[in-house]
C-alpha atoms as a PDB file:
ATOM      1  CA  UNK A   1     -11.255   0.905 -59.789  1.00  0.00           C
ATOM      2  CA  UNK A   2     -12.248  -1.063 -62.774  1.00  0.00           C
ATOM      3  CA  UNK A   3      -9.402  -2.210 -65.201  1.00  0.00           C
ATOM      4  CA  UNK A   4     -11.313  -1.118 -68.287  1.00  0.00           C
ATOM      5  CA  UNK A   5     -12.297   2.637 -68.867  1.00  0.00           C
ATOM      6  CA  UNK A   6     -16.151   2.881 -68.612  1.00  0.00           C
ATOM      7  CA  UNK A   7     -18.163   3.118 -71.948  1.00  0.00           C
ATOM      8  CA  UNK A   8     -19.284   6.684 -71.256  1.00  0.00           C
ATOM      9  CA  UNK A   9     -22.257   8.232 -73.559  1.00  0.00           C
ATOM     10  CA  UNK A  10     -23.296  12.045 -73.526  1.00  0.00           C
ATOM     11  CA  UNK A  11     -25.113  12.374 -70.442  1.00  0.00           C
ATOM     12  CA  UNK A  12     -22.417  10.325 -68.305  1.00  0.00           C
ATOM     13  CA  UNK A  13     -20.045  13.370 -69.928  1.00  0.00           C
ATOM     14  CA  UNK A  14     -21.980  16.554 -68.961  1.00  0.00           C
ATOM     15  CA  UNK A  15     -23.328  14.395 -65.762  1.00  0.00           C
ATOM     16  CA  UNK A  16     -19.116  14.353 -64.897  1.00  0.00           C
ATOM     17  CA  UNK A  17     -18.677  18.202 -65.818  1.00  0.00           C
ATOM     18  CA  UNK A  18     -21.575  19.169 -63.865  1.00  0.00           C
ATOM     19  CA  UNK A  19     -20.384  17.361 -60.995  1.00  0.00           C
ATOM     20  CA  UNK A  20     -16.815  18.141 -61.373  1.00  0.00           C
ATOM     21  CA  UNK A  21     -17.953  22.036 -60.905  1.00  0.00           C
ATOM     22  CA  UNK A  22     -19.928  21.687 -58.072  1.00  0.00           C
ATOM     23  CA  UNK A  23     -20.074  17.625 -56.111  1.00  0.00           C
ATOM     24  CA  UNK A  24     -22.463  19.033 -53.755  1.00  0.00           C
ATOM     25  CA  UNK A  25     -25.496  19.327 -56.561  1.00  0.00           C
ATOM     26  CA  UNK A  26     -28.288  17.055 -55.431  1.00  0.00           C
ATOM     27  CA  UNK A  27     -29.373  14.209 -57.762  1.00  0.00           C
ATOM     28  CA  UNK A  28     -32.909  16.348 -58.069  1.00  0.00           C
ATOM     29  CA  UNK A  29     -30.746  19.402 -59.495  1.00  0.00           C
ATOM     30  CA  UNK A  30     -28.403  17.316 -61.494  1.00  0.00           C
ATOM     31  CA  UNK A  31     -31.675  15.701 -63.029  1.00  0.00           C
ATOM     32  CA  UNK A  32     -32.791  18.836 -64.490  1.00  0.00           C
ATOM     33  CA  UNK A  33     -30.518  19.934 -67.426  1.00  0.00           C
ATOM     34  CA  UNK A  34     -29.974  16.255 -68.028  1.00  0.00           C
ATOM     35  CA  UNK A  35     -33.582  15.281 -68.516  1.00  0.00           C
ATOM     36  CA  UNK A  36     -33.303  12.755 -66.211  1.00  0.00           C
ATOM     37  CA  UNK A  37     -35.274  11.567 -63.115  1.00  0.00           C
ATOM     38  CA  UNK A  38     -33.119  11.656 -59.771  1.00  0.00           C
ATOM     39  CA  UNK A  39     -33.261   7.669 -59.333  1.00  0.00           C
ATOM     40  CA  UNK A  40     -31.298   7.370 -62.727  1.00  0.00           C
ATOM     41  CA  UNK A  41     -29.029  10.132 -62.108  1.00  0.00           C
ATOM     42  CA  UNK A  42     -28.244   8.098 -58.614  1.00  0.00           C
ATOM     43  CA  UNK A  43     -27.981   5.089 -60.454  1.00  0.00           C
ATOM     44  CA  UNK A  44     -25.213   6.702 -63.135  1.00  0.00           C
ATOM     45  CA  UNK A  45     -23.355   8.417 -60.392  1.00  0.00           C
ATOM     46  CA  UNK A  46     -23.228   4.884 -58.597  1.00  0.00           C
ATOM     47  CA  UNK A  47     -21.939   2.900 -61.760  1.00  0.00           C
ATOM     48  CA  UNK A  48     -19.416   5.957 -62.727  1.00  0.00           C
ATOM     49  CA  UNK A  49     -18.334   5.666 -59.247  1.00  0.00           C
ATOM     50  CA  UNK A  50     -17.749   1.758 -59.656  1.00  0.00           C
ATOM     51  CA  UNK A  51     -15.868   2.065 -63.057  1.00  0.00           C
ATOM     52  CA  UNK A  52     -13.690   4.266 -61.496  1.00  0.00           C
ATOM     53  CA  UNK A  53     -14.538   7.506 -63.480  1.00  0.00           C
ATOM     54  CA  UNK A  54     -15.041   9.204 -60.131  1.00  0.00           C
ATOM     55  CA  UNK A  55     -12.551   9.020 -58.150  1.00  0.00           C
ATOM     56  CA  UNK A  56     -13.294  10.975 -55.462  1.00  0.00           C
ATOM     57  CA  UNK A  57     -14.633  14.016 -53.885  1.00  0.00           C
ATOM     58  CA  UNK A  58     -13.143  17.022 -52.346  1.00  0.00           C
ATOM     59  CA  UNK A  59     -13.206  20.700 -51.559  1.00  0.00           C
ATOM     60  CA  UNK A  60     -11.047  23.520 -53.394  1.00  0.00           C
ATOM     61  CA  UNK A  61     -10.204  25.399 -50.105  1.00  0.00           C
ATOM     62  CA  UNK A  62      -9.288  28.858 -50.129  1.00  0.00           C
ATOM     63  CA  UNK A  63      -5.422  29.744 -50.069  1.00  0.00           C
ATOM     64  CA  UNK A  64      -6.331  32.623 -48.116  1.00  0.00           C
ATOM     65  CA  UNK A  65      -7.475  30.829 -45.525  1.00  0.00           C
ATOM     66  CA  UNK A  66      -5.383  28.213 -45.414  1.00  0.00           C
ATOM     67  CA  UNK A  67      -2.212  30.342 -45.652  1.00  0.00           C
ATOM     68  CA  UNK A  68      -0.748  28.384 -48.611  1.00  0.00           C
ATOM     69  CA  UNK A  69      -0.907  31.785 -51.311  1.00  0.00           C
ATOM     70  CA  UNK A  70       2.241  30.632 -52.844  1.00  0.00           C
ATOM     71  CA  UNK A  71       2.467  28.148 -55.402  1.00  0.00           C
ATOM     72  CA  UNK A  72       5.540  26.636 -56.555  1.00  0.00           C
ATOM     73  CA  UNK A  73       6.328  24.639 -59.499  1.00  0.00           C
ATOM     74  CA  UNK A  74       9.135  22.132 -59.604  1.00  0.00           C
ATOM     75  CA  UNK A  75      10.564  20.410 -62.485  1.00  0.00           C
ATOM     76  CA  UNK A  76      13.147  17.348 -61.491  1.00  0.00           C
ATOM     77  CA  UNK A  77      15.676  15.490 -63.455  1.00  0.00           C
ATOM     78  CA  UNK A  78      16.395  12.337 -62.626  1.00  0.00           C
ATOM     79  CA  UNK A  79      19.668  10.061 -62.951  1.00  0.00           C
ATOM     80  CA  UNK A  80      17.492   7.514 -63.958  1.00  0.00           C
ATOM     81  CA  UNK A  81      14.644   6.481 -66.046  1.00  0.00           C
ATOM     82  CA  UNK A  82      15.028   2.944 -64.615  1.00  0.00           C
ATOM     83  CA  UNK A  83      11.889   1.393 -62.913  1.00  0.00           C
ATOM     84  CA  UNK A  84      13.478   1.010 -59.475  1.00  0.00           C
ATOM     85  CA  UNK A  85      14.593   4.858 -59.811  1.00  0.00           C
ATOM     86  CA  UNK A  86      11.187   6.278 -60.521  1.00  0.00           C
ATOM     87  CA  UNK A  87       9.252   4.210 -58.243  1.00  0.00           C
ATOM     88  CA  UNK A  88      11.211   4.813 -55.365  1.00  0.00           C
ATOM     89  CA  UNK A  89      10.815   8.279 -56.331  1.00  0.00           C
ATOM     90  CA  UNK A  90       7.661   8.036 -56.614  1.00  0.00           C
ATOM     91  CA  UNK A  91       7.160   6.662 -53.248  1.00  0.00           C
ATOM     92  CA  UNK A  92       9.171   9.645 -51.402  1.00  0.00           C
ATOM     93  CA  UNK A  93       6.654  12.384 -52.928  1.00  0.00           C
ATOM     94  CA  UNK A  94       4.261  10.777 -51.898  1.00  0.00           C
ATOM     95  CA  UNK A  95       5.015  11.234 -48.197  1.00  0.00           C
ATOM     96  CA  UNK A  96       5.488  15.231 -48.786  1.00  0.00           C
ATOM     97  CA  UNK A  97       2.985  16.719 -47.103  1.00  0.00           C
ATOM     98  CA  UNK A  98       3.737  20.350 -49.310  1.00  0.00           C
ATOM     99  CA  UNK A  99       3.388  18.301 -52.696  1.00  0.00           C
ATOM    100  CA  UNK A 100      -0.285  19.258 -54.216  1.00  0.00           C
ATOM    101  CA  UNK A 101       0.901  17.513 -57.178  1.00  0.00           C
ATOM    102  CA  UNK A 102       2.631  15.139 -59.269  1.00  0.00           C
ATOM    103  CA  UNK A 103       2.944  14.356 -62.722  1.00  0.00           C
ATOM    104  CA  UNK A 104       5.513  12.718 -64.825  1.00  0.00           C
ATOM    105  CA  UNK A 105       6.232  14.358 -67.455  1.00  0.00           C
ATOM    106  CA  UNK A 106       8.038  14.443 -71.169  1.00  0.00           C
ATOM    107  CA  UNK A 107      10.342  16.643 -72.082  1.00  0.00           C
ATOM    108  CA  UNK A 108      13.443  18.026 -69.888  1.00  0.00           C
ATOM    109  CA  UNK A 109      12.170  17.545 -66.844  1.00  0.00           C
ATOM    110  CA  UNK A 110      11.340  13.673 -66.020  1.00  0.00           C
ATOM    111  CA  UNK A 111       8.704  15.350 -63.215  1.00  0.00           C
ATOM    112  CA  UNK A 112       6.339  18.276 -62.627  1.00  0.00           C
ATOM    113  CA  UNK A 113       5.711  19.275 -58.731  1.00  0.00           C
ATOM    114  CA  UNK A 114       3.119  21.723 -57.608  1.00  0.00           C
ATOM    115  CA  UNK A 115       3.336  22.830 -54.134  1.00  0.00           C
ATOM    116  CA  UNK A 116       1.480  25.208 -52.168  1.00  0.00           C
ATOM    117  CA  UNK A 117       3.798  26.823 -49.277  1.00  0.00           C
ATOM    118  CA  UNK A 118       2.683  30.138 -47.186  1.00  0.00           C
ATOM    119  CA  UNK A 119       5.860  32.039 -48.340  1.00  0.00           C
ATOM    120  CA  UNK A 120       9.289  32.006 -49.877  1.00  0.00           C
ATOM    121  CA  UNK A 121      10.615  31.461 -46.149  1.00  0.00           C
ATOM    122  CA  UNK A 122       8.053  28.249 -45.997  1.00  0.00           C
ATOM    123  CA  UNK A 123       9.253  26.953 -49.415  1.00  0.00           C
ATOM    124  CA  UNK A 124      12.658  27.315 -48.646  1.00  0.00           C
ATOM    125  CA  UNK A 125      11.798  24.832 -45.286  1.00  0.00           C
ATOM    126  CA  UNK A 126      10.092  22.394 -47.662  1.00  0.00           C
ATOM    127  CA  UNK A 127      12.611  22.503 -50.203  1.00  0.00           C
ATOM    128  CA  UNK A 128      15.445  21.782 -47.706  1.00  0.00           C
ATOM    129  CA  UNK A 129      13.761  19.489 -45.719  1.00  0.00           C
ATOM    130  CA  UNK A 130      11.944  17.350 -48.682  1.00  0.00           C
ATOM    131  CA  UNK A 131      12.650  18.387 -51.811  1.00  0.00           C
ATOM    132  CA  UNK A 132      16.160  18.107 -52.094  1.00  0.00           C
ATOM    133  CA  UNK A 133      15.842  14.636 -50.446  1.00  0.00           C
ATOM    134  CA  UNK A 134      14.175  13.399 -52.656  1.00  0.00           C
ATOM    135  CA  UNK A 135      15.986  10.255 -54.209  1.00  0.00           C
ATOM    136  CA  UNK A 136      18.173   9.938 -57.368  1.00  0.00           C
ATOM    137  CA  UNK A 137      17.531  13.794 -58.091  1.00  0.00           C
ATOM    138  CA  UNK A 138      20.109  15.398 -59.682  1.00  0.00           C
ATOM    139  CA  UNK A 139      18.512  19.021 -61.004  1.00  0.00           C
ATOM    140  CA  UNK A 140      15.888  20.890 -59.431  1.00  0.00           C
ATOM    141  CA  UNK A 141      13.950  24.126 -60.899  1.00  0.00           C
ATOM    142  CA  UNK A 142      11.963  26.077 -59.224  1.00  0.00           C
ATOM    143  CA  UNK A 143       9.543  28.752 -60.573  1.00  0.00           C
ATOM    144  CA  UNK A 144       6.420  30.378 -58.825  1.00  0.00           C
ATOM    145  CA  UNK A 145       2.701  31.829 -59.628  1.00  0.00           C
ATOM    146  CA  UNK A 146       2.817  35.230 -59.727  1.00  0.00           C
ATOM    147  CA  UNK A 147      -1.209  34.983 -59.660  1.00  0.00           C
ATOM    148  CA  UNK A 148      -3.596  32.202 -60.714  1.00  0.00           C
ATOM    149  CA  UNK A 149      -6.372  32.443 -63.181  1.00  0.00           C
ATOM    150  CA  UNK A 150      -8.076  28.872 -63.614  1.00  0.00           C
ATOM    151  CA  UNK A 151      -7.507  26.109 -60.767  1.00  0.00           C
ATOM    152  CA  UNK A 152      -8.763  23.358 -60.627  1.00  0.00           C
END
């Protein structure tokens, strides 16, 4: 990933929101609304891709049929702000498996989880088991989706 943000101009934008709703649009159908030949729209997918303004792709998979219909949002408080604290934090969620997401945050809590669980029974397993491991935590809060409207 490149150190610098790429210089992105209008069509690099809607090129990244087209592709950010659907990654499996072909070049050809990505060239359309863009006004654009394929071969260019390969060649700004290939340099976004080197900057680093893609950083991947992936597939939104059902909860349904994955069994993970719950969603659970965690906010942690830390004892620390120190730089040893949060990275070795930092490193811990990142071996949960249940942990969607991460994101430090401002505020009360120093950390924002999302995790996706099949039930109450399964969170309770995951919170036992990982999330109150988790080092240097000292308050946990737990809330959960009652239904979802816009994922990502």
């Amino acid at each position: 990933m490149s150190l610098e943000s790429p210089v992105l101009d209008a069509t690099d934008h809607l090129l990244l929101q087209m592709l950010e709703r659907d990654a499996h649009l072909t070049h050809a159908r990505l060239a359309e609304p863009l006004h654009l030949s394929p071969s260019a729209v390969s060649r700004r997918v290939q340099r976004l891709e080197a900057a680093g303004a893609i950083l991947g792709y992936g597939a939104r998979i059902n909860p349904q049929v994955s069994g993970k219909t719950t969603l659970a949002f965690i906010e942690i408080r830390l004892a620390s702000q120190r730089e040893a604290v949060l990275e070795e934090f930092e490193r811990a969620v990142q071996a949960c498996p249940a942990v969607c997401e991460c994101h430090l945050m401002t505020g009360e809590a120093d950390y924002l989880l999302r995790v996706a669980v099949a039930d109450t029974a399964d969170y309770e397993r995951v919170y036992r088991k990982h999330i109150a491991a988790l080092p240097h935590v000292v308050s946990i809060k737990s809330a959960f989706a009652m239904r979802s409207l816009k994922m990502p």
